[in-house]
PDB file of N, CA and C in Angstrom:
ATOM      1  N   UNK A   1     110.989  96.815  91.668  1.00  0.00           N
ATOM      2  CA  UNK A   1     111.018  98.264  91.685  1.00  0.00           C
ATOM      3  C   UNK A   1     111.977  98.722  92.781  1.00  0.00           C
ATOM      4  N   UNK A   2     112.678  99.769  92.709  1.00  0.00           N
ATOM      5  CA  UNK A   2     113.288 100.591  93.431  1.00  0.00           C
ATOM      6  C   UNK A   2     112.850 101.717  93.841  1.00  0.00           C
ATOM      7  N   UNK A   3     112.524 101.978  95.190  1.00  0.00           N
ATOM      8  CA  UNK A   3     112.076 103.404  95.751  1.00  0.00           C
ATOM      9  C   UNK A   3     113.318 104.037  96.610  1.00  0.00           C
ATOM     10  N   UNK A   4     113.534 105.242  96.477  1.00  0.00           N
ATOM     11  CA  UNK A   4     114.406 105.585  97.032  1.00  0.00           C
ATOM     12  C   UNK A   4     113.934 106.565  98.460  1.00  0.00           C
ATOM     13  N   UNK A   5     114.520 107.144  99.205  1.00  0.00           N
ATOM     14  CA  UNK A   5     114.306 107.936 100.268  1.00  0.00           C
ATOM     15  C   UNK A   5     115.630 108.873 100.576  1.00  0.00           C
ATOM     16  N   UNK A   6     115.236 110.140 100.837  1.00  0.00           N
ATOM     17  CA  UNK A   6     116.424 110.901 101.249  1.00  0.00           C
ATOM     18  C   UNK A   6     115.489 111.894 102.680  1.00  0.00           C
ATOM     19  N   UNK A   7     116.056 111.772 103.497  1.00  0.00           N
ATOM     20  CA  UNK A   7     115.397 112.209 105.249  1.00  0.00           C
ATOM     21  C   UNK A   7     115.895 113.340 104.670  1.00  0.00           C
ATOM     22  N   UNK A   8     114.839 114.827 105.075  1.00  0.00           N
ATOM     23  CA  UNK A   8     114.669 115.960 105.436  1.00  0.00           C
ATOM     24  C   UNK A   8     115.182 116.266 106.994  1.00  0.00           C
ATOM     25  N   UNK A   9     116.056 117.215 106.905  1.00  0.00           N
ATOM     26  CA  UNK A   9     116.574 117.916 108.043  1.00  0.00           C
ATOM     27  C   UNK A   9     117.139 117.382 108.743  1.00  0.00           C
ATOM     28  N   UNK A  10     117.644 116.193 108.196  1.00  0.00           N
ATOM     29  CA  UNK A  10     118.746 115.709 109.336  1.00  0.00           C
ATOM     30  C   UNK A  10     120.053 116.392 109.565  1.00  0.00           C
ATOM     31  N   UNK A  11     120.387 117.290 108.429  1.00  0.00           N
ATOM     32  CA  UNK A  11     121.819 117.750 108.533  1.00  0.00           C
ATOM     33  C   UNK A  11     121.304 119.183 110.172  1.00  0.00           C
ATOM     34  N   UNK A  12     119.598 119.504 110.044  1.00  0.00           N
ATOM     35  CA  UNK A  12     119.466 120.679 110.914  1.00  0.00           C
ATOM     36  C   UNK A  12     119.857 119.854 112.464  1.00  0.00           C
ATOM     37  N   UNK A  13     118.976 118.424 112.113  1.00  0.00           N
ATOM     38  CA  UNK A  13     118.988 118.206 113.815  1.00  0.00           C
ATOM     39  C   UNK A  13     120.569 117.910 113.756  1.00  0.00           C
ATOM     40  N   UNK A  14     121.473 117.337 113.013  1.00  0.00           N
ATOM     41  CA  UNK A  14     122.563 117.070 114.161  1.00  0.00           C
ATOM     42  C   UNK A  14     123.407 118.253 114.338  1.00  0.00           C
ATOM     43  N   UNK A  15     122.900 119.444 113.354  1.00  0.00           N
ATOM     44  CA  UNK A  15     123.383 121.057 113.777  1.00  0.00           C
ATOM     45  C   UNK A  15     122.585 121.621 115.119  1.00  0.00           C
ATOM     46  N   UNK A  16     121.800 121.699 115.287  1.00  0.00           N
ATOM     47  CA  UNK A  16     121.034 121.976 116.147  1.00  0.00           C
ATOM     48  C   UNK A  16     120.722 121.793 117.340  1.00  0.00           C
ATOM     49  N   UNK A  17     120.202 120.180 116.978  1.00  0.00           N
ATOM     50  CA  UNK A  17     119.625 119.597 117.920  1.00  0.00           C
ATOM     51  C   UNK A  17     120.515 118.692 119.057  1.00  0.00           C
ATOM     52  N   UNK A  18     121.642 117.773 118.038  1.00  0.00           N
ATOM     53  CA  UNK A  18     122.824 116.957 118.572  1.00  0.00           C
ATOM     54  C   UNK A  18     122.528 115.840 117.644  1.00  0.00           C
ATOM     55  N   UNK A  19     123.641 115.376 117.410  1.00  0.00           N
ATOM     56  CA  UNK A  19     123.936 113.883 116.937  1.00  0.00           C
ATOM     57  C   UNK A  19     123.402 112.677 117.649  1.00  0.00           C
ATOM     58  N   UNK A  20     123.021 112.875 118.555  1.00  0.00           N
ATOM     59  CA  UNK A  20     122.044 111.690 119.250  1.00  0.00           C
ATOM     60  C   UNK A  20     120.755 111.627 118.909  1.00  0.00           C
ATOM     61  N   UNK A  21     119.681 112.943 118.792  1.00  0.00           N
ATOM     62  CA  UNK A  21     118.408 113.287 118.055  1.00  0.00           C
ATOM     63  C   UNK A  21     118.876 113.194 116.559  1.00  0.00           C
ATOM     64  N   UNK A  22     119.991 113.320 115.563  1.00  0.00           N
ATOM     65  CA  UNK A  22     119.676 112.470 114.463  1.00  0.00           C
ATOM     66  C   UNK A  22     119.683 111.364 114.134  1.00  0.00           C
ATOM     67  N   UNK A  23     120.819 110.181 115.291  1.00  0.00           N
ATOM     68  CA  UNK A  23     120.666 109.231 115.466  1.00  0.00           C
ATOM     69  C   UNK A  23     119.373 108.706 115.465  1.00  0.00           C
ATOM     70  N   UNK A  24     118.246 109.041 116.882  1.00  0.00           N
ATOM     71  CA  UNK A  24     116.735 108.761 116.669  1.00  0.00           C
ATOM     72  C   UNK A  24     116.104 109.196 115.600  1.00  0.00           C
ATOM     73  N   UNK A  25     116.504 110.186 114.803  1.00  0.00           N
ATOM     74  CA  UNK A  25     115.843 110.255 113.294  1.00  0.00           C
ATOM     75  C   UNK A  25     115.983 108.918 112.607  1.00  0.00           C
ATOM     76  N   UNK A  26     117.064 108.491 112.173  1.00  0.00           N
ATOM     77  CA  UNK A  26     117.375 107.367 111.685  1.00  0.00           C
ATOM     78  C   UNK A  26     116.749 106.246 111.704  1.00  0.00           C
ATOM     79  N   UNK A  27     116.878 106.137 113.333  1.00  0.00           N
ATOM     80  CA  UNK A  27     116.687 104.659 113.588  1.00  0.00           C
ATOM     81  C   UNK A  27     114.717 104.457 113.271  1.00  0.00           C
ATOM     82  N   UNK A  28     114.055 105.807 113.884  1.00  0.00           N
ATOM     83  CA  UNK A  28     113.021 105.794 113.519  1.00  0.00           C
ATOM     84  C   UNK A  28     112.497 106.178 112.201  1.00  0.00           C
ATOM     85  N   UNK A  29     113.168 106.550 111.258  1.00  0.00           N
ATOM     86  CA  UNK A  29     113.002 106.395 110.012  1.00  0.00           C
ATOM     87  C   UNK A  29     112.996 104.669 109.044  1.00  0.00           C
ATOM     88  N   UNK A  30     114.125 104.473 109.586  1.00  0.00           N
ATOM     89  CA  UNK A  30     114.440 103.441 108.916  1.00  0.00           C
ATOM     90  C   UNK A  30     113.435 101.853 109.361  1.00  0.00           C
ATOM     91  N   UNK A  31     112.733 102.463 110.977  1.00  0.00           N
ATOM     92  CA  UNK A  31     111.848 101.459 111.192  1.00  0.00           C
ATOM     93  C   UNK A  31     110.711 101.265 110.373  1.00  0.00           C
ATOM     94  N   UNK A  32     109.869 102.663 109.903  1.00  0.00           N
ATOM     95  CA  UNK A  32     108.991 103.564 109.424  1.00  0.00           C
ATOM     96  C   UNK A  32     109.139 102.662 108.123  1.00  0.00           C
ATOM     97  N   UNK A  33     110.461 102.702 107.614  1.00  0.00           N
ATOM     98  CA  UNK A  33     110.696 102.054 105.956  1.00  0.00           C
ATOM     99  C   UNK A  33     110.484 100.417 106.192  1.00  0.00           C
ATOM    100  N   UNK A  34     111.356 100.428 106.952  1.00  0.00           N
ATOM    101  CA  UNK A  34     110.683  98.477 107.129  1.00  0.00           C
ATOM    102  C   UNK A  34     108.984  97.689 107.492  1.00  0.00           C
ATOM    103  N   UNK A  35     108.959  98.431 108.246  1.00  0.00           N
ATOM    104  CA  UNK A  35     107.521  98.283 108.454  1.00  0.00           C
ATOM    105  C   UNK A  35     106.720  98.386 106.969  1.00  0.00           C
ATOM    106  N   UNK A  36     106.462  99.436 106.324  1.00  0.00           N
ATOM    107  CA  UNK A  36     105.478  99.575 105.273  1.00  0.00           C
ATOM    108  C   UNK A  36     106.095  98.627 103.846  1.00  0.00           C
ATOM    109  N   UNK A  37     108.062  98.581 103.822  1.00  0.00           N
ATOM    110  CA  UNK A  37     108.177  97.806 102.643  1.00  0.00           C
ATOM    111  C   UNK A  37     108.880  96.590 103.203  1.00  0.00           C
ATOM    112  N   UNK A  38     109.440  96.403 104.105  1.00  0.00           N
ATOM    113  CA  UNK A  38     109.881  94.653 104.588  1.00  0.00           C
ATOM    114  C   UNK A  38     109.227  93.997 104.232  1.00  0.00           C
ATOM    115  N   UNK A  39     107.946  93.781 104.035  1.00  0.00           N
ATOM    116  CA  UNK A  39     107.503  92.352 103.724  1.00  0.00           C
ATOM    117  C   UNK A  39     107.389  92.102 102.489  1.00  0.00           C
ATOM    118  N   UNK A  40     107.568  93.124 101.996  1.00  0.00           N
ATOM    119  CA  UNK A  40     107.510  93.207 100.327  1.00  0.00           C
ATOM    120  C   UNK A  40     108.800  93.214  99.481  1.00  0.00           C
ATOM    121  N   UNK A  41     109.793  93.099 100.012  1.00  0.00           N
ATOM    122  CA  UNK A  41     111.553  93.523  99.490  1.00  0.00           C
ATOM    123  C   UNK A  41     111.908  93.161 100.544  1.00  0.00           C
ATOM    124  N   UNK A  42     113.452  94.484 100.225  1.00  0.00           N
ATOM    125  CA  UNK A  42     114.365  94.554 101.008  1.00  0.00           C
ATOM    126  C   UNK A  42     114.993  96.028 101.779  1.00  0.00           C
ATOM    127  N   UNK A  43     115.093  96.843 102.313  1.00  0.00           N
ATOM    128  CA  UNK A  43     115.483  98.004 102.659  1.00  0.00           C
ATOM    129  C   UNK A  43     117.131  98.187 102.960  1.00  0.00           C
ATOM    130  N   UNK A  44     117.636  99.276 102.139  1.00  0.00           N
ATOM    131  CA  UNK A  44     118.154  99.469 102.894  1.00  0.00           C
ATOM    132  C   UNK A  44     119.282 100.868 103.358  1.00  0.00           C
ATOM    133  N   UNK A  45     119.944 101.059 104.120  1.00  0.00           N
ATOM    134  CA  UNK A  45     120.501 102.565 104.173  1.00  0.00           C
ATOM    135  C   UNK A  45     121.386 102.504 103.010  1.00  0.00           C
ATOM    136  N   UNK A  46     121.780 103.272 102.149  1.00  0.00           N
ATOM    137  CA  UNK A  46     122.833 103.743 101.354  1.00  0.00           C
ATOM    138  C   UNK A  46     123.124 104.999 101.479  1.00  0.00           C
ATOM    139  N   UNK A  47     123.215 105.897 102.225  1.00  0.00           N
ATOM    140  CA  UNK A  47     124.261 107.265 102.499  1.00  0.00           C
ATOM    141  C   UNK A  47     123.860 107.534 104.055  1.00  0.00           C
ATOM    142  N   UNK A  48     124.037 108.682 104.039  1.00  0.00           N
ATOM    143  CA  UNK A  48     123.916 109.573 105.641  1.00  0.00           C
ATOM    144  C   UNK A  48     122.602 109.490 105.781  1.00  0.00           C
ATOM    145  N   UNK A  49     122.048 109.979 104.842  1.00  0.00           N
ATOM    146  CA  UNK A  49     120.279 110.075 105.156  1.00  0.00           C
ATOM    147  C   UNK A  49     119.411 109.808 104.437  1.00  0.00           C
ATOM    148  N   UNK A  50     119.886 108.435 103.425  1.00  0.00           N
ATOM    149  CA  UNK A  50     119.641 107.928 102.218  1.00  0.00           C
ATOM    150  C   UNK A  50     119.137 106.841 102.496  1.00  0.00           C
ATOM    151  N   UNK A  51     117.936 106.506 102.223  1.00  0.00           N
ATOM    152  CA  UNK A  51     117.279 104.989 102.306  1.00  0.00           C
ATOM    153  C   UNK A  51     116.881 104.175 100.647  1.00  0.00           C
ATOM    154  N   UNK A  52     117.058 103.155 100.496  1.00  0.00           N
ATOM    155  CA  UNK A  52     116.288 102.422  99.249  1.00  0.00           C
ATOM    156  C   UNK A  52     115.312 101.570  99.892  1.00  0.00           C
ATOM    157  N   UNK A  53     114.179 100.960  98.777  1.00  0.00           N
ATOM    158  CA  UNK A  53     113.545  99.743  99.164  1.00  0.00           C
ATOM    159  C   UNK A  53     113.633  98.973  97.301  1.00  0.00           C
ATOM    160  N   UNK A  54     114.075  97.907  97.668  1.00  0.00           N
ATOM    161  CA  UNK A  54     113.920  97.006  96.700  1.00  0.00           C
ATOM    162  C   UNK A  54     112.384  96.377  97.018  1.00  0.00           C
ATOM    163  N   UNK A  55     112.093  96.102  96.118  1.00  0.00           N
ATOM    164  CA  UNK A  55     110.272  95.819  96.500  1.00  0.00           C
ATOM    165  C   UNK A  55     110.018  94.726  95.286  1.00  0.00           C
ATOM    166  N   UNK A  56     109.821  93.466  95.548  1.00  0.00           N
ATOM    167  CA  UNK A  56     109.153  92.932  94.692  1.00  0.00           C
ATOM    168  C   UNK A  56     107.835  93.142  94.126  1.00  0.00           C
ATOM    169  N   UNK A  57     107.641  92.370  92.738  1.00  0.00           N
ATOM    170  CA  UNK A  57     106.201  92.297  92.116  1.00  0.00           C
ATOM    171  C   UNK A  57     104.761  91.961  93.116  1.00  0.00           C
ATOM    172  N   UNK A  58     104.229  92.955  93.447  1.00  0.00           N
ATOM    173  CA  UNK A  58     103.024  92.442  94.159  1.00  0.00           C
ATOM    174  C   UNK A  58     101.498  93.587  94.218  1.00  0.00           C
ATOM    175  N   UNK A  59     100.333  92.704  94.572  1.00  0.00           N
ATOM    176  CA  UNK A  59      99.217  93.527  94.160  1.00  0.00           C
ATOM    177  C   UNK A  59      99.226  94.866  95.040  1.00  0.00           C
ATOM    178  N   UNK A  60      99.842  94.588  96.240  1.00  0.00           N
ATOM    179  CA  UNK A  60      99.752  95.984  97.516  1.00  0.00           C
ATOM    180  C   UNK A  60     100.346  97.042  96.218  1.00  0.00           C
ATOM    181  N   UNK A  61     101.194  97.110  96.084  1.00  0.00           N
ATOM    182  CA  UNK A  61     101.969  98.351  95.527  1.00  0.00           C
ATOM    183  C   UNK A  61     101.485  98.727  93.955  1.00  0.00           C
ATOM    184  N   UNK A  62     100.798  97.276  93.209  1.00  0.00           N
ATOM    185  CA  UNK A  62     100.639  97.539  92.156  1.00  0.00           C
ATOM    186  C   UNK A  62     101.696  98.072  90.830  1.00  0.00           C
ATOM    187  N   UNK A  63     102.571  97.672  90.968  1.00  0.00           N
ATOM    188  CA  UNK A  63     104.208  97.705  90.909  1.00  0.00           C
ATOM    189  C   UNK A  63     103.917  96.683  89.156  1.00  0.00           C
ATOM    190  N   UNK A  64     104.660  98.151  87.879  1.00  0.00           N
ATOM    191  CA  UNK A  64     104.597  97.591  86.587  1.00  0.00           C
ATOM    192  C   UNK A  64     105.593  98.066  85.883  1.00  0.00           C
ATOM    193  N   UNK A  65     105.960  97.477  84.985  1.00  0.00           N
ATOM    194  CA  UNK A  65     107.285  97.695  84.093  1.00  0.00           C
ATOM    195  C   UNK A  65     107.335  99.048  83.791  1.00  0.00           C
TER     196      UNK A  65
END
């Protein structure tokens, strides 16, 4: 299975806030994604604020054709 992710408001914080606080969006996003699907797949960034998880067949997710 493929799950995708697209981060909310990152375009505000690096308007806003600075490009260093969307940086920490990121990095703590993308930990957030590994943690719950790493052991199960693979993660990974594909755009600015775009995450995937490739996720294999398994009972946690319950994951079906």
């Amino acid at each position: 299975a493929i799950v995708t992710f697209d981060l909310n408001n990152l375009k505000y914080c690096n308007d806003n806030i600075g490009h260093a606080a969307g940086d920490a969006y990121i990095e703590a996003s993308a930990k957030l994604i590994r943690e719950i699907f790493g052991k199960y797949g693979k993660c990974y960034r594909i755009g600015g604020d775009e995450f995937c998880a490739i996720i294999r067949k398994n009972k946690r997710f319950n994951i079906e054709k």
